[in-house]
C-alpha atoms as a PDB file:
ATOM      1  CA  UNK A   1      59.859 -20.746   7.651  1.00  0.00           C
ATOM      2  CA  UNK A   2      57.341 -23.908   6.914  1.00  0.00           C
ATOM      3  CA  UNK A   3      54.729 -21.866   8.843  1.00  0.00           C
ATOM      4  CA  UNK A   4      55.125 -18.579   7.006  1.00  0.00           C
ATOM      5  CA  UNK A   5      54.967 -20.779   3.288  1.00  0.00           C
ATOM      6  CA  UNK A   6      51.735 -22.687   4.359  1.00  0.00           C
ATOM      7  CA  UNK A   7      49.958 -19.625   5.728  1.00  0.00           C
ATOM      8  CA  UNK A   8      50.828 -17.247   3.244  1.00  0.00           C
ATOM      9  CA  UNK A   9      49.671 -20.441   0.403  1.00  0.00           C
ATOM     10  CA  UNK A  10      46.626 -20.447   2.778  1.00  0.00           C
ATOM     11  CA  UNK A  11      45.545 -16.594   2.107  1.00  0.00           C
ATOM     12  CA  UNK A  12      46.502 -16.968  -2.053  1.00  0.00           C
ATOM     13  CA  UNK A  13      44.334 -19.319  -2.218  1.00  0.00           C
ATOM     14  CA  UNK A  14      41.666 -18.272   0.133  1.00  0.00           C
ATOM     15  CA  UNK A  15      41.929 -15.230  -2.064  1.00  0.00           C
ATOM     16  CA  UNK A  16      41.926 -17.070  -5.299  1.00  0.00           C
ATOM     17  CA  UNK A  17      38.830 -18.602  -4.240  1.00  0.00           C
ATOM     18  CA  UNK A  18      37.366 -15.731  -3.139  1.00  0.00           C
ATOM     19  CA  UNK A  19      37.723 -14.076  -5.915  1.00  0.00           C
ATOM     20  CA  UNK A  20      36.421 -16.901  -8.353  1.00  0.00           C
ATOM     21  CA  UNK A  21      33.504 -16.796  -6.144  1.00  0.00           C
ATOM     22  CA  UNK A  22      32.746 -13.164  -6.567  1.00  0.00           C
ATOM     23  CA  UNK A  23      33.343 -13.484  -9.944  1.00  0.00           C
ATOM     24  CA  UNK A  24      30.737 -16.612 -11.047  1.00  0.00           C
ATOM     25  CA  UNK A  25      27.845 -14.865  -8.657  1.00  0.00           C
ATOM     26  CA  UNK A  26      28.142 -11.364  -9.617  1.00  0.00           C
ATOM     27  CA  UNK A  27      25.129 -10.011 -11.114  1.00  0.00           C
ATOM     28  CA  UNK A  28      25.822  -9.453 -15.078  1.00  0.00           C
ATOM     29  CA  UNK A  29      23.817  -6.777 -17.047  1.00  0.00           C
ATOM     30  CA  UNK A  30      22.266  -8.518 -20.066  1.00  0.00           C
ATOM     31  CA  UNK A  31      23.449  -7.581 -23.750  1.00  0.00           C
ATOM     32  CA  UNK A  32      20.810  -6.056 -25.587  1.00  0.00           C
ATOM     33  CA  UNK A  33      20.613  -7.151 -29.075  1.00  0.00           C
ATOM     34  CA  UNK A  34      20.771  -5.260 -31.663  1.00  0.00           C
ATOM     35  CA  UNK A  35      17.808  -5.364 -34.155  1.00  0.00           C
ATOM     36  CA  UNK A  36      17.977  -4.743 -38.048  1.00  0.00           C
ATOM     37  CA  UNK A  37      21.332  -2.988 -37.495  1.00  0.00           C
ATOM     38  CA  UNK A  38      20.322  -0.386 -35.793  1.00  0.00           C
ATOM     39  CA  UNK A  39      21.455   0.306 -32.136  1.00  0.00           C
ATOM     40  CA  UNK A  40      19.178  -0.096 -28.940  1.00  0.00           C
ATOM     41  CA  UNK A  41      17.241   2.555 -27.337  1.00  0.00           C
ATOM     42  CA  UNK A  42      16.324   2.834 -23.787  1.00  0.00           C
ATOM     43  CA  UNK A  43      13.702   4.848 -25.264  1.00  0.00           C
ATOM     44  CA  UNK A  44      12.172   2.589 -27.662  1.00  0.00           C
ATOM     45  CA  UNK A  45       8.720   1.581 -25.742  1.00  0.00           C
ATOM     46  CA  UNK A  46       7.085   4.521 -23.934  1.00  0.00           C
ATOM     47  CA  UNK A  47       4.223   3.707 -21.613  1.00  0.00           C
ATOM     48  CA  UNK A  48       1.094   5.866 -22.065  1.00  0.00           C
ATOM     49  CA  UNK A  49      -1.129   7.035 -19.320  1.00  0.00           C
ATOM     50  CA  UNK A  50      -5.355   5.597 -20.191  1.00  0.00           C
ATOM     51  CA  UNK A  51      -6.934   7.898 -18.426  1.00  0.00           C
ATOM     52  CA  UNK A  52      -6.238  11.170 -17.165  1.00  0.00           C
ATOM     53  CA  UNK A  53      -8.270   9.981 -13.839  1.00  0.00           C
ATOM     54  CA  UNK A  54      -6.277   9.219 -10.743  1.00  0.00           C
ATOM     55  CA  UNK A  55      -7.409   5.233 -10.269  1.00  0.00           C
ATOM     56  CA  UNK A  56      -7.173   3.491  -6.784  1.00  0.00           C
ATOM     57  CA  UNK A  57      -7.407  -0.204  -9.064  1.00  0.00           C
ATOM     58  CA  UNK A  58      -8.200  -1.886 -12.018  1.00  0.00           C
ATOM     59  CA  UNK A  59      -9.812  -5.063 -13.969  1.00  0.00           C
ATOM     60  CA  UNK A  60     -10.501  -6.831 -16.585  1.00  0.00           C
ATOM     61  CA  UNK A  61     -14.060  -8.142 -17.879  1.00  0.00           C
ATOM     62  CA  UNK A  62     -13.009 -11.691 -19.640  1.00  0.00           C
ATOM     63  CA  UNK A  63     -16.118 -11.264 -21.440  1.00  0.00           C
ATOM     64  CA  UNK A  64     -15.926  -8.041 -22.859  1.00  0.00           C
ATOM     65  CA  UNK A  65     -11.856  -7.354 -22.645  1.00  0.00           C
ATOM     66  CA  UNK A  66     -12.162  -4.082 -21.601  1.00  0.00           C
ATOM     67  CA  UNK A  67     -10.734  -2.465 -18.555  1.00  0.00           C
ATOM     68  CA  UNK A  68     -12.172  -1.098 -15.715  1.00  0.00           C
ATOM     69  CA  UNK A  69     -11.016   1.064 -12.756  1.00  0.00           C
ATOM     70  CA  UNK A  70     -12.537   3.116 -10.160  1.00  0.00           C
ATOM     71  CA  UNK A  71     -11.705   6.463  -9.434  1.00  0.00           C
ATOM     72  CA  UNK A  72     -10.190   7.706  -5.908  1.00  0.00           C
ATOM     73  CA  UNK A  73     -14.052   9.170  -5.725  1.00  0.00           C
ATOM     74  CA  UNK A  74     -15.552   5.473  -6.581  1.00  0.00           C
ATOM     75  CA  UNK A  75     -16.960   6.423  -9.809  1.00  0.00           C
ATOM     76  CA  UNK A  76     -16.490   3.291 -12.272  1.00  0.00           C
ATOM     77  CA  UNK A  77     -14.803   3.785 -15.484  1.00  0.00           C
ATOM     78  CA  UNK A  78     -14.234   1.635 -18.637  1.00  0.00           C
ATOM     79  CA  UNK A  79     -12.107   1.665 -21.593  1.00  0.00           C
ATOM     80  CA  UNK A  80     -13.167  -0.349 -24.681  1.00  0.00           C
ATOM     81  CA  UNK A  81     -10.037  -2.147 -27.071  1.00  0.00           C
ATOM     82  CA  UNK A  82     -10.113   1.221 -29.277  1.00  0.00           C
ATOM     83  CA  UNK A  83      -9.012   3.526 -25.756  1.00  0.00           C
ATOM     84  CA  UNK A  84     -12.336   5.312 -25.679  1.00  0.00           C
ATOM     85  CA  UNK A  85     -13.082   6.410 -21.821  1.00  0.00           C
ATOM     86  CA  UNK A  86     -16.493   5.996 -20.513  1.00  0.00           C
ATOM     87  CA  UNK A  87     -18.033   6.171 -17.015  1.00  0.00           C
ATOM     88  CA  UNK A  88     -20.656   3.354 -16.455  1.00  0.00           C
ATOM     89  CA  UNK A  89     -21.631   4.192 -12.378  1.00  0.00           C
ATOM     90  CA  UNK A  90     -20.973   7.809 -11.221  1.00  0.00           C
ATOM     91  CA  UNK A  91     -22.171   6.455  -7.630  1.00  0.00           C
ATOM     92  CA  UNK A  92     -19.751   7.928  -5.332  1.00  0.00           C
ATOM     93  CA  UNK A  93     -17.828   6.108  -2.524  1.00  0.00           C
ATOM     94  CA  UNK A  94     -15.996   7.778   0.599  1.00  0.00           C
ATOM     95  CA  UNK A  95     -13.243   6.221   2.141  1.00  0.00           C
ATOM     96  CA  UNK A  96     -12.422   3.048   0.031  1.00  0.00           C
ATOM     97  CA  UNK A  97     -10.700   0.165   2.072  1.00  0.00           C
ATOM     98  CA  UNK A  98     -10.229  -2.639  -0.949  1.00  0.00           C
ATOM     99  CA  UNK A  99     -11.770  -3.631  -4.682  1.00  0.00           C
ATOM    100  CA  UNK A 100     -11.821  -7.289  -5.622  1.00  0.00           C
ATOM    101  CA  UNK A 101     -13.031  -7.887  -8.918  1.00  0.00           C
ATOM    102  CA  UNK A 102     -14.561 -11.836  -9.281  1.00  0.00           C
ATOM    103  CA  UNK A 103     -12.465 -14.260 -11.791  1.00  0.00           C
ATOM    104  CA  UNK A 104     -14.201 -12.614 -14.615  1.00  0.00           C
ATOM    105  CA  UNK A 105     -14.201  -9.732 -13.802  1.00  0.00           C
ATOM    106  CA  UNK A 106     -17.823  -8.806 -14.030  1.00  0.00           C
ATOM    107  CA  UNK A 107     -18.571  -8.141 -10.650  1.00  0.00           C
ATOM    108  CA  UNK A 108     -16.699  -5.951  -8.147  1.00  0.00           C
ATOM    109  CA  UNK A 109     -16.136  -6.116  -4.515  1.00  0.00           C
ATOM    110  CA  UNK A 110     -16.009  -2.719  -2.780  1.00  0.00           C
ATOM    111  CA  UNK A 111     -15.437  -2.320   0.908  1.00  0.00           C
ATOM    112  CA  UNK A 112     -16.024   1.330   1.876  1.00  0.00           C
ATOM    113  CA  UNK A 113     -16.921   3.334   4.849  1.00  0.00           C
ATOM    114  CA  UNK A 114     -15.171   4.537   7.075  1.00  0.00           C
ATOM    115  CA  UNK A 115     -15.014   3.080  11.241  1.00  0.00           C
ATOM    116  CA  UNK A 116     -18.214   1.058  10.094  1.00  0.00           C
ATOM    117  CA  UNK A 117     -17.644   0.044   6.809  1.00  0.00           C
ATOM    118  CA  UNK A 118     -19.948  -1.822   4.273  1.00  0.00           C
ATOM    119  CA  UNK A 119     -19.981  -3.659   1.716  1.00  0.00           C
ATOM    120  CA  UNK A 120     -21.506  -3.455  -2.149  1.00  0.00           C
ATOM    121  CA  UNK A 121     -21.280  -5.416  -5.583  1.00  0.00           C
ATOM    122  CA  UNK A 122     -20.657  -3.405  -8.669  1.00  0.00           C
ATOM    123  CA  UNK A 123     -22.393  -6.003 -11.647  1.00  0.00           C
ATOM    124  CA  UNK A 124     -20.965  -4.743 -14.840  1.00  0.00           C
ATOM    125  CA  UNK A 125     -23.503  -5.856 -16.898  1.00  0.00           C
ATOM    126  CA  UNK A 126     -26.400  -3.751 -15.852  1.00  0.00           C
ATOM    127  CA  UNK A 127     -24.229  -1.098 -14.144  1.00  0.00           C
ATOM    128  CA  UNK A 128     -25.779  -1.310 -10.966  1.00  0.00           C
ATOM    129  CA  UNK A 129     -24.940  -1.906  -7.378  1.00  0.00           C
ATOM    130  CA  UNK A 130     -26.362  -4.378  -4.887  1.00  0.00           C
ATOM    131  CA  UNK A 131     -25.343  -3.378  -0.884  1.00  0.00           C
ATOM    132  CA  UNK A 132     -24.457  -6.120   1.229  1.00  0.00           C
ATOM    133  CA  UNK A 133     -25.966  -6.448   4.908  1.00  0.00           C
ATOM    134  CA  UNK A 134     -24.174  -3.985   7.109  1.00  0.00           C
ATOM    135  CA  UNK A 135     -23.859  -6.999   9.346  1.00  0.00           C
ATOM    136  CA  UNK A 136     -20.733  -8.329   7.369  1.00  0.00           C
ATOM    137  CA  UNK A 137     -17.687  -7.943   8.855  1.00  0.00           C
ATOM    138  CA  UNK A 138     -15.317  -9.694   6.109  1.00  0.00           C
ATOM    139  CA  UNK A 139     -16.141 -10.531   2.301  1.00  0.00           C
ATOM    140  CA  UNK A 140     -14.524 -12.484  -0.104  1.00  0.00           C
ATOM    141  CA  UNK A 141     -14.980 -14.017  -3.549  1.00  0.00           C
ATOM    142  CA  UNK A 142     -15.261 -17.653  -3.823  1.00  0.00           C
ATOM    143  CA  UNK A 143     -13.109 -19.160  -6.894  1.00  0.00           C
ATOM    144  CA  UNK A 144     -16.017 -19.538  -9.231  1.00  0.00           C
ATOM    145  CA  UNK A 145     -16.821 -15.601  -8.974  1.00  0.00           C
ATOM    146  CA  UNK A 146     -20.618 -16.401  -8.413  1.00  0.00           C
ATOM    147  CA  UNK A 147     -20.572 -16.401  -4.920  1.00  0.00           C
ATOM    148  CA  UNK A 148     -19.508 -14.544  -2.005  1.00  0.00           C
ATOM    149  CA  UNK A 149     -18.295 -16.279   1.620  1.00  0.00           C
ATOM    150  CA  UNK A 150     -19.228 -13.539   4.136  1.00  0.00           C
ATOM    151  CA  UNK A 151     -18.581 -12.961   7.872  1.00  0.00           C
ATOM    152  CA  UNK A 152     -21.609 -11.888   9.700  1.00  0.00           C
ATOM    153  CA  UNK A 153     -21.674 -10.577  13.118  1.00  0.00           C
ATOM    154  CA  UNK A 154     -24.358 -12.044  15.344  1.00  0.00           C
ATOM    155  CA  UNK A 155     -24.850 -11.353  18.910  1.00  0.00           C
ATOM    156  CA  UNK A 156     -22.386 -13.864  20.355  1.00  0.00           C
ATOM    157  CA  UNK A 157     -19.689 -14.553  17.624  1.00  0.00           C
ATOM    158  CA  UNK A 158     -19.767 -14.973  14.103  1.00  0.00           C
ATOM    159  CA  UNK A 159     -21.519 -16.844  11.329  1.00  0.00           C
ATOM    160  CA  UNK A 160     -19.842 -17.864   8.476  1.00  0.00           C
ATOM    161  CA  UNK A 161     -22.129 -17.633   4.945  1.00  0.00           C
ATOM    162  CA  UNK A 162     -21.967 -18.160   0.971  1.00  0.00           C
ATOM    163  CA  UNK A 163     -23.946 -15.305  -0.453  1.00  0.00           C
ATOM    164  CA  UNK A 164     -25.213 -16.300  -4.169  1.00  0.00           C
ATOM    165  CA  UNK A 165     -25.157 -12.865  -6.098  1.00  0.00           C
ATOM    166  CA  UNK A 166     -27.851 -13.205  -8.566  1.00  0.00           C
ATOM    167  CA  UNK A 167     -30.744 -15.015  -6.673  1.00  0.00           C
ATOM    168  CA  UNK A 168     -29.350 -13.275  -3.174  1.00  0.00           C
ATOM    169  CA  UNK A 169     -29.617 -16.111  -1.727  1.00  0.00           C
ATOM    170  CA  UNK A 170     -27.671 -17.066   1.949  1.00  0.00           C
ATOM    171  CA  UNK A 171     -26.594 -20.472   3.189  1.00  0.00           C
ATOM    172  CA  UNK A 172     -24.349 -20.748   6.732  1.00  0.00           C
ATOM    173  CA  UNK A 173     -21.405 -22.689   6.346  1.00  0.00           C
ATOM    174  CA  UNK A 174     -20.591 -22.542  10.245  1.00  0.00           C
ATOM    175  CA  UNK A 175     -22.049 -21.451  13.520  1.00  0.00           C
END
């Protein structure tokens, strides 16, 4: 009879603690507050489309503030504070692999191509592009934005190089 009183005190409070358990780490919905005494709507922020363009990614010039994206065709478009659309390089791109805007955002990345891809800058400023040797195999920004660290292929191996944008200048960082 002992055995049947501790076990069954065993299980109530197993199950006590079980259920205290479930109870503290259960995942609560929030309250949402009510605001000048009116009742909340799920429907009270909409978000609007910017462009009626299908876009494969976007940035942000920190000098400007406007945004940028490029189209699934690799035209570049922007959109000032006020929402007006504008295309600044109708250049066209097949077969997009990745778009890394710098840290400003003034200067884009684009790897493109398709088996033998390549590589090209988009410079905001002057809305032009500057192709990279079709001997990199990798690109990359480095943190400043003013600089590129490319992989080149040589004939045995790889080098590994800093490309400065503006002056186009190359310096190997390994053999």
């Amino acid at each position: 009879m002992k055995k049947i009183l501790i076990i069954g005190s065993v299980v109530i409070l197993v199950g006590i603690a079980g259920y205290g358990a479930w109870f503290f780490f259960i995942e609560r919905t929030p309250e949402i507050p009510v605001v000048d005494g009116n009742e909340p709507s799920s429907h009270s922020q909409k978000i609007s489309p910017l462009s009626q363009h299908a876009s494969l990614g976007f940035w942000t010039a920190s000098t400007t503030g406007e945004i940028h994206y490029m189209s699934d065709e690799g035209e570049i478009y922007t959109i000032d504070a006020a929402g007006k659309e504008t295309i600044i390089s109708n250049q066209k791109l097949s077969n997009i692999a990745s778009i890394n805007p710098n840290s400003d955002g003034n200067m884009v990345l684009v790897e493109f191509g398709g088996k033998e891809h390549s590589y090209s800058i988009f410079k905001e400023k002057d809305h032009t592009w500057q192709p990279l040797s079709s001997d990199i195999t990798a690109a990359a920004w480095e943190p400043t934005g003013k600089r590129v660290v490319v992989l080149t292929k040589r004939s045995i191996g790889s080098l590994l190089q800093i490309l400065t944008v503006e002056d186009k200048k190359v310096l190997p960082i390994m053999a």
